[in-house]
N, C-alpha and C. Protein backbone atom coordinates (compact mmCIF):
# COMPACT_ATOMS: atom_id res chain seq x y z
N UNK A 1 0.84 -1.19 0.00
CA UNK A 1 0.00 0.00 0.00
C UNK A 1 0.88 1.25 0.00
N UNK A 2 0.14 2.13 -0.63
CA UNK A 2 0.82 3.77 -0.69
C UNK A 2 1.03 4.40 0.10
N UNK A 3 2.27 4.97 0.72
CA UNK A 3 2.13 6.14 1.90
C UNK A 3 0.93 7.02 1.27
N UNK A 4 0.12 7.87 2.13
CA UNK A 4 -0.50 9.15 1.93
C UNK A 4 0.48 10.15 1.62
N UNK A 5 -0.25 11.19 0.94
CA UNK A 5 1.23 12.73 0.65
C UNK A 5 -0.39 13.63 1.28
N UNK A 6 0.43 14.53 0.97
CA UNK A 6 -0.42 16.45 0.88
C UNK A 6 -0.50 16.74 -0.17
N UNK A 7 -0.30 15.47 -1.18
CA UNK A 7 -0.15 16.25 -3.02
C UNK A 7 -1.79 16.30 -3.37
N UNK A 8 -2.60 16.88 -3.69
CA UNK A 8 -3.50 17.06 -4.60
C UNK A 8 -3.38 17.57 -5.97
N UNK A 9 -4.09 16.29 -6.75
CA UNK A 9 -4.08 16.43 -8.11
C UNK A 9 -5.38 16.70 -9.13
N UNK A 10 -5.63 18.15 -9.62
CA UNK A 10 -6.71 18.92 -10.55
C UNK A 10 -7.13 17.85 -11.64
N UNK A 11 -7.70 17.13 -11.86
CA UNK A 11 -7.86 16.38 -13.10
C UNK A 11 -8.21 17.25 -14.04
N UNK A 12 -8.10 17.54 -15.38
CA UNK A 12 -8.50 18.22 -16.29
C UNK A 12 -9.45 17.84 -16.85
N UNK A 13 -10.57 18.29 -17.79
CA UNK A 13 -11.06 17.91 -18.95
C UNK A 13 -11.08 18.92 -19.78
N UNK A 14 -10.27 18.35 -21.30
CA UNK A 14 -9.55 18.78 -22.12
C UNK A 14 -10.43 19.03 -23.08
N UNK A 15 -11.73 19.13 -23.37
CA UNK A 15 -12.70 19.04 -23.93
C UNK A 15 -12.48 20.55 -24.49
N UNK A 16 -12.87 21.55 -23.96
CA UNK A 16 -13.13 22.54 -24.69
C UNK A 16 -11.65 23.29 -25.67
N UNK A 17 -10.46 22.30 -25.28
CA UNK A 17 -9.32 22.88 -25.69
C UNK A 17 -9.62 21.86 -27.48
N UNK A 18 -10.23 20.59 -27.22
CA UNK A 18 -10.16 19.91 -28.53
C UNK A 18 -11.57 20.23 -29.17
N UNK A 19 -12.65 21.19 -28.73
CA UNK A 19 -13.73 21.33 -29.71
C UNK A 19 -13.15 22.66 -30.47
N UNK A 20 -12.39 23.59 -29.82
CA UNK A 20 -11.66 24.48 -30.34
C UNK A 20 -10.88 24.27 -31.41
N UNK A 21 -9.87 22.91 -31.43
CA UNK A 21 -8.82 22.76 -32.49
C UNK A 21 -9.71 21.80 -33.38
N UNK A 22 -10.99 21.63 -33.32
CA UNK A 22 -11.82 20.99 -34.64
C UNK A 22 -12.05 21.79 -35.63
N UNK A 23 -12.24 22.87 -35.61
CA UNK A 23 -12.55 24.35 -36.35
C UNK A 23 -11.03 23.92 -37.33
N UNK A 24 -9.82 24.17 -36.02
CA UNK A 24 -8.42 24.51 -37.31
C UNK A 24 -8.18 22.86 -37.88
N UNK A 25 -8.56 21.77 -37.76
CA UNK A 25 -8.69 20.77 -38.46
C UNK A 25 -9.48 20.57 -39.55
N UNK A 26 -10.56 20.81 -39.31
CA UNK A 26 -11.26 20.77 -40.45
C UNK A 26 -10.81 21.62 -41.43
N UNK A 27 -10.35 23.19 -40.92
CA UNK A 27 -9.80 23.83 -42.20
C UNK A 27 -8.36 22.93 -42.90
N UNK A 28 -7.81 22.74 -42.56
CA UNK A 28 -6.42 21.95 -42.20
C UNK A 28 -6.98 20.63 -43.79
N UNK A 29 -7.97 19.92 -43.25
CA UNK A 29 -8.29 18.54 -43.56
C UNK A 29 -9.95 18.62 -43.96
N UNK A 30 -10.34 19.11 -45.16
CA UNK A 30 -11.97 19.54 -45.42
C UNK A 30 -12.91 18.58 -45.30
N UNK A 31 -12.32 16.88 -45.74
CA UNK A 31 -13.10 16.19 -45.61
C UNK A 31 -13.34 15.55 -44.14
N UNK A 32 -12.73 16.07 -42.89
CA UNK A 32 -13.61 15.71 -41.73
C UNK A 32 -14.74 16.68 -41.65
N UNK A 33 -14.88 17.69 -42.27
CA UNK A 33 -16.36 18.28 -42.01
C UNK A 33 -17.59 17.32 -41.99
N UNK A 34 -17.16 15.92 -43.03
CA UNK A 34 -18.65 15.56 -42.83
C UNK A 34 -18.32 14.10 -41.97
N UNK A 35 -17.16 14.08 -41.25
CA UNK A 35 -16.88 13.04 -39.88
C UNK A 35 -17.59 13.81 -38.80
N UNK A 36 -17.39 12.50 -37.79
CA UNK A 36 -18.27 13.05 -36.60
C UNK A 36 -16.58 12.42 -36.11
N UNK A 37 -16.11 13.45 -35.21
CA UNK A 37 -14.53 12.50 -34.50
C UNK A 37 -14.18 13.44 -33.76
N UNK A 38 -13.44 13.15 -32.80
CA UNK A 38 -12.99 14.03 -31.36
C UNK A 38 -12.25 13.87 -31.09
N UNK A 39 -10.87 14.23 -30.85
CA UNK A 39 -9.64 13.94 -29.94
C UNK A 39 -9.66 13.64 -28.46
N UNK A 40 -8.43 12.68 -28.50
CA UNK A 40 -8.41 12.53 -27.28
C UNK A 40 -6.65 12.50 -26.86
N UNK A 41 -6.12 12.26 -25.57
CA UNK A 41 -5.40 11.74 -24.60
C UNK A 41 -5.24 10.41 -23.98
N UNK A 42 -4.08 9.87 -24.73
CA UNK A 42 -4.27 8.53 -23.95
C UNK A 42 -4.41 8.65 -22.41
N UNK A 43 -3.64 9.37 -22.13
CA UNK A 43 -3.30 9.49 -20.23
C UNK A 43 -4.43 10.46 -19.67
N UNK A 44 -4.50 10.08 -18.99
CA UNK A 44 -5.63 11.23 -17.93
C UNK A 44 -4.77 12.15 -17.24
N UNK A 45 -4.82 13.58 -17.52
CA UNK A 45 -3.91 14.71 -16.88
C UNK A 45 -4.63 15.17 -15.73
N UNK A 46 -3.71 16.09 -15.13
CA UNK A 46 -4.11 16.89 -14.25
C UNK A 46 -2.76 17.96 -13.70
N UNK A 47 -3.56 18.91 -12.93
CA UNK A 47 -2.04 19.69 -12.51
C UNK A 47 -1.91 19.64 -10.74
N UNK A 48 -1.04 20.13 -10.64
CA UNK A 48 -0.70 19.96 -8.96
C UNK A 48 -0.50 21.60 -8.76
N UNK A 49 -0.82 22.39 -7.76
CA UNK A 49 -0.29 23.87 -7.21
C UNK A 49 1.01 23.68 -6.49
N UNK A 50 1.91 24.45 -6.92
CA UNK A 50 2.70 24.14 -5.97
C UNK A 50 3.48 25.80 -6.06
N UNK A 51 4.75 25.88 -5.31
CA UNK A 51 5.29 27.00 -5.03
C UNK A 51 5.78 27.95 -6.38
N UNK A 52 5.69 26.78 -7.53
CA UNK A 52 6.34 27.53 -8.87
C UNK A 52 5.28 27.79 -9.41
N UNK A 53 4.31 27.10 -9.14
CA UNK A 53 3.44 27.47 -10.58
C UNK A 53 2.55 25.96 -10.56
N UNK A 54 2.03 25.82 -11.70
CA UNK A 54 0.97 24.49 -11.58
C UNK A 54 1.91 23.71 -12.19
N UNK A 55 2.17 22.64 -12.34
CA UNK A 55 2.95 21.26 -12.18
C UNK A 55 1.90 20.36 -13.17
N UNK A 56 2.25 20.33 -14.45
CA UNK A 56 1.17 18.87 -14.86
C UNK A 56 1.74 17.83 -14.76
N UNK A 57 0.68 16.48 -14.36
CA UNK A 57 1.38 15.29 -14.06
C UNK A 57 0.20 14.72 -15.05
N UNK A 58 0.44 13.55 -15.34
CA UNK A 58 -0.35 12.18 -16.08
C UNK A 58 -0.39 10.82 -15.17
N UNK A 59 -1.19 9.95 -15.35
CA UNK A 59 -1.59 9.34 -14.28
C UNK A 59 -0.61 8.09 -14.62
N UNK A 60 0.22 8.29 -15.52
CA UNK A 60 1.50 7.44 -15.54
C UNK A 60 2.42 7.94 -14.61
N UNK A 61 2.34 8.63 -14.43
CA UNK A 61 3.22 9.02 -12.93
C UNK A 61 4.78 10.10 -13.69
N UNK A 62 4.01 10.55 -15.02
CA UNK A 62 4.92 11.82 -15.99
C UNK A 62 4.69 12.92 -15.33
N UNK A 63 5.28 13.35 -14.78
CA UNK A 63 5.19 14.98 -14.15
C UNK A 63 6.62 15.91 -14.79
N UNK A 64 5.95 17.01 -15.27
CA UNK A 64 6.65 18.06 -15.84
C UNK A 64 7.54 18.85 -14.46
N UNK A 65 8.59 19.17 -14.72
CA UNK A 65 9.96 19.16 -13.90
C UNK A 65 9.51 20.90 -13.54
N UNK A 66 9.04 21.58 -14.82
CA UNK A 66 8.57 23.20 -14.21
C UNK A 66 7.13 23.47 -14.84
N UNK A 67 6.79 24.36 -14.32
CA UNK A 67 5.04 25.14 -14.37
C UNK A 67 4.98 24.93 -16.03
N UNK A 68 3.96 25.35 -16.32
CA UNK A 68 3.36 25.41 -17.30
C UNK A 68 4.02 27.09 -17.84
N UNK A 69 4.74 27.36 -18.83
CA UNK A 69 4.89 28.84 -19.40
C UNK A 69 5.12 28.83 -21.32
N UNK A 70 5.57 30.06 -21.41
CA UNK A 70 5.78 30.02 -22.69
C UNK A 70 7.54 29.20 -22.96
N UNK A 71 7.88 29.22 -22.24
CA UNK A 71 9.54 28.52 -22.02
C UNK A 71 8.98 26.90 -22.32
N UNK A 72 8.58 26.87 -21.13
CA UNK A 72 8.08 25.22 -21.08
C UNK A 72 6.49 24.73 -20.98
N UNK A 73 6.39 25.16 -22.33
CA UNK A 73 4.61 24.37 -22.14
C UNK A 73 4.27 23.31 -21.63
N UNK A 74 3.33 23.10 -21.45
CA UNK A 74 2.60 21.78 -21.51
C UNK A 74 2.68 21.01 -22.56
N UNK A 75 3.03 19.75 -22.97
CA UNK A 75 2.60 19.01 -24.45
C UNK A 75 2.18 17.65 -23.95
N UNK A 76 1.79 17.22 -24.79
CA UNK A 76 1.44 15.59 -24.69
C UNK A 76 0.64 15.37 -26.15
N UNK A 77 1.30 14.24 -26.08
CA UNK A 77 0.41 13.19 -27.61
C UNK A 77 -0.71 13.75 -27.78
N UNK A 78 -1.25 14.01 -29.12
CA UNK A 78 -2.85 14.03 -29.48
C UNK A 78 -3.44 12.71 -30.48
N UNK A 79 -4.67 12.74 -29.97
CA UNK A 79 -5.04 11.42 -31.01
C UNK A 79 -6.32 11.62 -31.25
N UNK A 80 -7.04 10.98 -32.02
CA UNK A 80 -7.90 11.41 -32.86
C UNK A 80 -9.01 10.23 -33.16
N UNK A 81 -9.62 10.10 -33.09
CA UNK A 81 -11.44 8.55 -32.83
C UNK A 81 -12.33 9.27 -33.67
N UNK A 82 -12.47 8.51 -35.00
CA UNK A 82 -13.91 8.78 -35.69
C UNK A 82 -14.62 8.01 -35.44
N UNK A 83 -16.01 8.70 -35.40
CA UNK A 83 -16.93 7.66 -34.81
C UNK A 83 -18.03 7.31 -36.08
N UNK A 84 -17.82 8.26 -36.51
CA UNK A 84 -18.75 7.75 -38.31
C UNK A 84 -17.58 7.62 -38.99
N UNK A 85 -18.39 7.35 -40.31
CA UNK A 85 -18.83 6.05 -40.46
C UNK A 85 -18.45 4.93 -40.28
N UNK A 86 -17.42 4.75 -39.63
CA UNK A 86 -16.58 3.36 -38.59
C UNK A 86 -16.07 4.02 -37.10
N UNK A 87 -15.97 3.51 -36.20
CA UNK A 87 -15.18 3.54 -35.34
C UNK A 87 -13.80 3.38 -35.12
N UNK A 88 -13.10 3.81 -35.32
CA UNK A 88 -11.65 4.00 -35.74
C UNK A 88 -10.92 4.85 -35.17
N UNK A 89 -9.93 5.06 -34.67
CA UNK A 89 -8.73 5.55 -33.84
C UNK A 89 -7.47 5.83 -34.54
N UNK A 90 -6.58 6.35 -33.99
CA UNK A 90 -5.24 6.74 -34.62
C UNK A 90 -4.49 5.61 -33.72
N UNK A 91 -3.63 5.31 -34.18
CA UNK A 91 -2.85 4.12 -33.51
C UNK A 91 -1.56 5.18 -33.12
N UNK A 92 -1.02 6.14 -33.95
CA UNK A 92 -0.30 7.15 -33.49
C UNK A 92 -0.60 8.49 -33.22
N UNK A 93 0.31 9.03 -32.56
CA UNK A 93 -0.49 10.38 -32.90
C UNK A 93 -0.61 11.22 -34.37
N UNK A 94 -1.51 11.94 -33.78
CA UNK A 94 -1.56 13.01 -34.90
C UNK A 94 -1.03 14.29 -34.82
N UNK A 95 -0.36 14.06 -33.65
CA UNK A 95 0.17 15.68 -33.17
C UNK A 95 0.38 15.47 -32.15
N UNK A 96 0.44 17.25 -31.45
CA UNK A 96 1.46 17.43 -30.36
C UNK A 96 0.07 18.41 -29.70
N UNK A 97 -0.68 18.31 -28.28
CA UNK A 97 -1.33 19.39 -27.80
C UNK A 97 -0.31 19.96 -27.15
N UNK A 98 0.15 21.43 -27.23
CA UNK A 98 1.18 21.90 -26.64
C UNK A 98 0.12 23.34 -26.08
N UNK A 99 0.51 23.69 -24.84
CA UNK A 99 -0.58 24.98 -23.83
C UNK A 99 0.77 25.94 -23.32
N UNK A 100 1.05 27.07 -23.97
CA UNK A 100 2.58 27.35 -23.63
C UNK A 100 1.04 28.65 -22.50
N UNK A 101 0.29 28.85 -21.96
CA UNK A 101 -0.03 29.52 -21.24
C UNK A 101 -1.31 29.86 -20.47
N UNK A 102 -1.16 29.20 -19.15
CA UNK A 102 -1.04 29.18 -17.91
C UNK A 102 -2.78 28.94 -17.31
N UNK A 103 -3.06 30.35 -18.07
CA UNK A 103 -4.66 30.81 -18.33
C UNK A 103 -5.65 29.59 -18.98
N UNK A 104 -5.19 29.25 -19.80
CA UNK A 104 -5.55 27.71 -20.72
C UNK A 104 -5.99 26.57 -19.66
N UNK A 105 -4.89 26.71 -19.05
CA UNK A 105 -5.18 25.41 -18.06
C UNK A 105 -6.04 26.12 -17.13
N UNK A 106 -6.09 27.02 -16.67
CA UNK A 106 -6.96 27.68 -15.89
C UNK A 106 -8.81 27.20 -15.68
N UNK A 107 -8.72 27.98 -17.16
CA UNK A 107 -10.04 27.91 -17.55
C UNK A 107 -10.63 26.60 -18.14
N UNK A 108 -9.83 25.46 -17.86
CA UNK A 108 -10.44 24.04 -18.20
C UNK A 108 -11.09 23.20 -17.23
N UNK A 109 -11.93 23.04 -17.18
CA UNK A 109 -13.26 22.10 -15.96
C UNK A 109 -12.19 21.42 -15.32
N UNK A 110 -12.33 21.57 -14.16
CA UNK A 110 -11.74 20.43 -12.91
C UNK A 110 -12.73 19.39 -12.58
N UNK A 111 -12.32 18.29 -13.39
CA UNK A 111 -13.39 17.23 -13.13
C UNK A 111 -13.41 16.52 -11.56
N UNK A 112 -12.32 16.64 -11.49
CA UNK A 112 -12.16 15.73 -10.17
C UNK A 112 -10.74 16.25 -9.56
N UNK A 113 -10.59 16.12 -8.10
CA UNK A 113 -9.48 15.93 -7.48
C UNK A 113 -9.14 14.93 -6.79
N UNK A 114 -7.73 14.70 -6.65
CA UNK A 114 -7.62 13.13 -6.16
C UNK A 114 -6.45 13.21 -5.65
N UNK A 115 -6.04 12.47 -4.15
CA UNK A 115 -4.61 12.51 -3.93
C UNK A 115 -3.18 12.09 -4.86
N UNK A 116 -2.47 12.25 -4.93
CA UNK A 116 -1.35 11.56 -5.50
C UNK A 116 -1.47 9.82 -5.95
N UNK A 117 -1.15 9.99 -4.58
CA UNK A 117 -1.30 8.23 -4.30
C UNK A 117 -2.80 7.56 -5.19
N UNK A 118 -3.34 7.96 -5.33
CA UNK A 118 -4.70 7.75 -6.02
C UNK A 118 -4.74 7.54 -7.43
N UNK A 119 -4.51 9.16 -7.67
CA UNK A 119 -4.06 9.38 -9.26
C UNK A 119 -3.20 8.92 -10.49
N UNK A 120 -2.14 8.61 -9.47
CA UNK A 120 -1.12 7.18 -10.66
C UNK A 120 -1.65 6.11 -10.37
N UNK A 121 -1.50 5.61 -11.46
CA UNK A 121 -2.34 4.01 -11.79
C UNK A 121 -1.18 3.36 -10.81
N UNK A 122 -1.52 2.30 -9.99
CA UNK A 122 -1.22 1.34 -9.28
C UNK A 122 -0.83 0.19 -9.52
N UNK A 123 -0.17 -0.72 -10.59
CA UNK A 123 0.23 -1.52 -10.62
C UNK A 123 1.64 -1.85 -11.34
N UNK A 124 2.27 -2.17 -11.23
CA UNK A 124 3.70 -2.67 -11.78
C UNK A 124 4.78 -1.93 -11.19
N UNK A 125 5.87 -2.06 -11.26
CA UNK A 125 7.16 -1.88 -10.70
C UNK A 125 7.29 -0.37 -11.01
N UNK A 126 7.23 -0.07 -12.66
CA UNK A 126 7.64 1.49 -13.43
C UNK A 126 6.69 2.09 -12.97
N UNK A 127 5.52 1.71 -12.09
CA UNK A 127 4.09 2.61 -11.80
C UNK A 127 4.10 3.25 -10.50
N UNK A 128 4.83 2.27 -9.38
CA UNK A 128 5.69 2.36 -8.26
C UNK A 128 6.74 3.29 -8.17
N UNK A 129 7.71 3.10 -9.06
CA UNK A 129 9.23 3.65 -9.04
C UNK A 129 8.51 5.20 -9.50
N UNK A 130 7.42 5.59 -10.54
CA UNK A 130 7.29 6.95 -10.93
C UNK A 130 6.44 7.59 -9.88
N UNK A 131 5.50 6.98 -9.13
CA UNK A 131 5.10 7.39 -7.70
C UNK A 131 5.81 7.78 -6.80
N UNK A 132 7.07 7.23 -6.82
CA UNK A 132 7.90 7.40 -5.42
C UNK A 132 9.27 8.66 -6.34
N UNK A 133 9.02 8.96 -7.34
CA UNK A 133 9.53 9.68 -7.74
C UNK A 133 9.08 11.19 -8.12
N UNK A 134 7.77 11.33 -8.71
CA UNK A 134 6.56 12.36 -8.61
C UNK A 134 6.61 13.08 -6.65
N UNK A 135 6.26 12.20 -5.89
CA UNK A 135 5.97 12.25 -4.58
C UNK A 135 7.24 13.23 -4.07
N UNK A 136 8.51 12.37 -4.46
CA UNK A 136 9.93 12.82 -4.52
C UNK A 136 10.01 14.77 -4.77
N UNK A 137 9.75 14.66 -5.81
CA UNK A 137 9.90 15.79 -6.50
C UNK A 137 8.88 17.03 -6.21
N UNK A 138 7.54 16.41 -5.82
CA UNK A 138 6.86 17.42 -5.71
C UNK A 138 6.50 17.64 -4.02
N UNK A 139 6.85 16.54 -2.80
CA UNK A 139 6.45 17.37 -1.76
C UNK A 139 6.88 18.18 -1.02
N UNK A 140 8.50 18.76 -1.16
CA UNK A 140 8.92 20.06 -1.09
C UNK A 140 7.93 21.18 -1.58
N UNK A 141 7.58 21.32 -3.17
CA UNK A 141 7.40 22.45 -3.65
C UNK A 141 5.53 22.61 -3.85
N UNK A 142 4.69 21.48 -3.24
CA UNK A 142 3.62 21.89 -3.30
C UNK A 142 3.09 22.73 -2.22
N UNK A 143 1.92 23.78 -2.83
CA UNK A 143 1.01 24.84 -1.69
C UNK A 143 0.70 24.04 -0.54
N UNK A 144 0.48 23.79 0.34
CA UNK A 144 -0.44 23.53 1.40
C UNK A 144 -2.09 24.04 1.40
């Protein structure tokens, strides 16, 4: 079992950042106008408060080393699920969601909060070792 921390983790939902980049896709790519398809995130994000700034982590236990800025955005894989006329997925990505500011993450629904210990998936050795390494790194520099 997990020690407890003081880390609390913002879950995001990324939703209104990917109904936004459907607009510059479709211009991009004309024939999804008449797809029905939505991006997604393999990993479930979220951010942590801490003394620098917000901290995004993924529930792989990936936590970004500084805040979210125009220096060091946010990025992670994008991927892409049509749901007409087949059900179909990108097996890779299709891109890069990159948030070089601050406000972005701000204004995105906090679906949920959840301790640390909670929020990284729980099983295997690399799932462990990035828990005790996240935990590592961030309970110096998180708010109280």
């Amino acid at each position: 079992m997990r020690n407890t921390t003081n880390i609390t983790v913002n879950i995001l939902d990324f939703n209104p950042i990917f109904e936004k980049l459907k607009g510059d896709y479709i211009k991009q790519f004309p024939y999804y106008k008449e797809k029905e398809f939505s991006f997604f995130l393999p990993e479930i994000w979220g951010f942590v408060e801490t003394e620098k700034g917000k901290i995004m982590i993924c529930n792989e236990g990936v936590v970004d080393s500084h805040p979210i800025s125009e220096k060091d955005p946010f990025q992670a894989a994008l991927y892409i699920e049509e749901k007409k006329p087949t059900e179909q997925f990108s097996l890779f990505p299709i891109g890069m969601l990159q948030v070089k500011d601050v406000k972005e993450i701000e204004e995105l629904p906090i679906i949920e909060k959840q301790p640390l210990e909670t929020f990284i998936r729980s099983f295997g050795t690399r799932l462990e070792t990035n828990f005790q390494l996240c935990k590592r790194f961030l309970e110096p520099i998180v708010r109280p």
